[in-house]
Protein backbone atom coordinates (compact mmCIF):
# COMPACT_ATOMS: atom_id res chain seq x y z
CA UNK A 1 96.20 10.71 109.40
CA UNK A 2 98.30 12.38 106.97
CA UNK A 3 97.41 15.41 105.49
CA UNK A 4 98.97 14.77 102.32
CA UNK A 5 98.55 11.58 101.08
CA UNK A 6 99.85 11.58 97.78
CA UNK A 7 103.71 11.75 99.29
CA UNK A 8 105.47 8.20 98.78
CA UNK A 9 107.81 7.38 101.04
CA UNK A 10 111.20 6.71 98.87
CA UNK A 11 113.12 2.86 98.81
CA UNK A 12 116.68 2.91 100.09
CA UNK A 13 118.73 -0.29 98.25
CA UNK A 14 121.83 -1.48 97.94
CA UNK A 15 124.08 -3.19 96.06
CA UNK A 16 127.16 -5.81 96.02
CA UNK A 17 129.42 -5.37 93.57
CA UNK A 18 130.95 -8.38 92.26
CA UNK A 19 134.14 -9.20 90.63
CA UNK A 20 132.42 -9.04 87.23
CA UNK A 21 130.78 -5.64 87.19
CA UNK A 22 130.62 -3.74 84.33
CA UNK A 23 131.21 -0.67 86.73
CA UNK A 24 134.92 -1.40 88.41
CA UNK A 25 137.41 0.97 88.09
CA UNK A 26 135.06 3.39 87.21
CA UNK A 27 133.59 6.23 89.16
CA UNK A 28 130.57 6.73 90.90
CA UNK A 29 129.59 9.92 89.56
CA UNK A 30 130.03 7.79 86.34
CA UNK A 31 126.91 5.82 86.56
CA UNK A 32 123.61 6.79 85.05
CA UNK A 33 121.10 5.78 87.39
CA UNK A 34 117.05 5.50 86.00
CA UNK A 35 115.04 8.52 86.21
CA UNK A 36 113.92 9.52 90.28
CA UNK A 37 116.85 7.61 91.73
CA UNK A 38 120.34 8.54 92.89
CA UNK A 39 123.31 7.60 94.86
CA UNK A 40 124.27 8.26 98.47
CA UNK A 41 127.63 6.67 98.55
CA UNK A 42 129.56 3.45 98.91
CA UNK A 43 130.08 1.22 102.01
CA UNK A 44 133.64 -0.29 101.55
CA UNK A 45 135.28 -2.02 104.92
CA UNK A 46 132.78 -0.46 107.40
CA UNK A 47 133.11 3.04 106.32
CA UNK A 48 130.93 5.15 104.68
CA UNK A 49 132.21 7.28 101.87
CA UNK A 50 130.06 9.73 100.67
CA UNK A 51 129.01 10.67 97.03
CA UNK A 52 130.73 13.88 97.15
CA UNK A 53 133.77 12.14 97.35
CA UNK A 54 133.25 10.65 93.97
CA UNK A 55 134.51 7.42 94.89
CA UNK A 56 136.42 4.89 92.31
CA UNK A 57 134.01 1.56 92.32
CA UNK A 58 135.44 -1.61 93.57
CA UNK A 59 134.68 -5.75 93.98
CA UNK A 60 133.20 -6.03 96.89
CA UNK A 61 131.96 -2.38 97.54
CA UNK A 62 128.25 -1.66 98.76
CA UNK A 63 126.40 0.73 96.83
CA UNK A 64 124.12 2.87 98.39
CA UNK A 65 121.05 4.11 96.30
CA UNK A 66 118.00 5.81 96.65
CA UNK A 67 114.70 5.54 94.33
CA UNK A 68 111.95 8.47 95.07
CA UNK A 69 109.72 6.05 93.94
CA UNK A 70 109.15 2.70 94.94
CA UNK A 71 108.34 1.46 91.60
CA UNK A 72 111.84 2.24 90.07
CA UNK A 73 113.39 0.09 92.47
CA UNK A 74 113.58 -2.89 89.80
CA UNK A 75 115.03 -0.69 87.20
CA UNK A 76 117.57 0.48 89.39
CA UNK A 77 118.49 -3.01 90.54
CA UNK A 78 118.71 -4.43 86.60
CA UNK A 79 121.03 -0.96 86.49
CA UNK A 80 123.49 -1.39 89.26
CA UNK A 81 123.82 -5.35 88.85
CA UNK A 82 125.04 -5.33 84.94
CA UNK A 83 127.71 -7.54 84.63
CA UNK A 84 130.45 -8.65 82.07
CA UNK A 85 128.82 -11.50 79.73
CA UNK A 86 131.43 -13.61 80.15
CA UNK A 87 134.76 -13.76 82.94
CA UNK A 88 136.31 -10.75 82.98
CA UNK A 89 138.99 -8.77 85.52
CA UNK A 90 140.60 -5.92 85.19
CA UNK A 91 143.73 -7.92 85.39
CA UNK A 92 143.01 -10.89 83.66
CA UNK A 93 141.10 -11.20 80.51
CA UNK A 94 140.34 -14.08 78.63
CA UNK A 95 139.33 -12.45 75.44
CA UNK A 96 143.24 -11.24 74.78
CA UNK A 97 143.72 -14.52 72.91
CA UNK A 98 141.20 -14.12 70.59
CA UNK A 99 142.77 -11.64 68.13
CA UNK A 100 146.00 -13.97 67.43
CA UNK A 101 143.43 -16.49 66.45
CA UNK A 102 142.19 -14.58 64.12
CA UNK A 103 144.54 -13.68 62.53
CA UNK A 104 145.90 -16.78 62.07
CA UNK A 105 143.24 -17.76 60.74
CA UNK A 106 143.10 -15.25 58.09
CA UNK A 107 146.54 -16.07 56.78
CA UNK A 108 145.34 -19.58 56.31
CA UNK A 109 143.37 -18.34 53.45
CA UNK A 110 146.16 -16.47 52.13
């Protein structure tokens, strides 16, 4: 047996990150994690880049994490899998409409 048994072995996860991610385009170093977890680095096209490197996040990167304890892993999952509310891209957004329409509006009352 062990001789000390109130050790808990840590949970490794990972992440996807999808088009819609609140963190693209940002850096990993960037991210608050919950308390007792941290990153390791990103898998992107079968390489491993550390988190020294303080990698740039991107669609379709694998995030590496770490939670010391087992019981965080949900609130570091919630964490790393926030996305935009509605469709968003960095290059694309459909919100950029919205303030013509409003103004337009407001000179209908004018």
């Amino acid at each position: 047996m062990l001789e000390n048994q109130s050790f808990i072995e840590p949970s490794l996860f990972g992440v996807s990150i999808q088009s819609n991610s609140i963190y693209c385009g940002i850096h990993l170093t960037k991210v608050t994690l919950p308390e007792q977890c941290a990153f390791l680095g990103i898998l992107r096209a079968g390489q491993i880049i550390p988190l020294e490197s303080n990698p740039e996040i991107y669609s379709g990167d694998y995030i590496l994490a770490i939670a010391l304890n087992p019981m965080m892993v949900p609130a570091l999952k919630v964490t790393l899998k926030k996305i935009h509310s509605v469709y968003y891209s960095l290059s694309n957004c459909l919100l950029e409409a919205r303030p013509r329409y409003i103004s337009n509006y407001s000179h209908d009352f004018n």
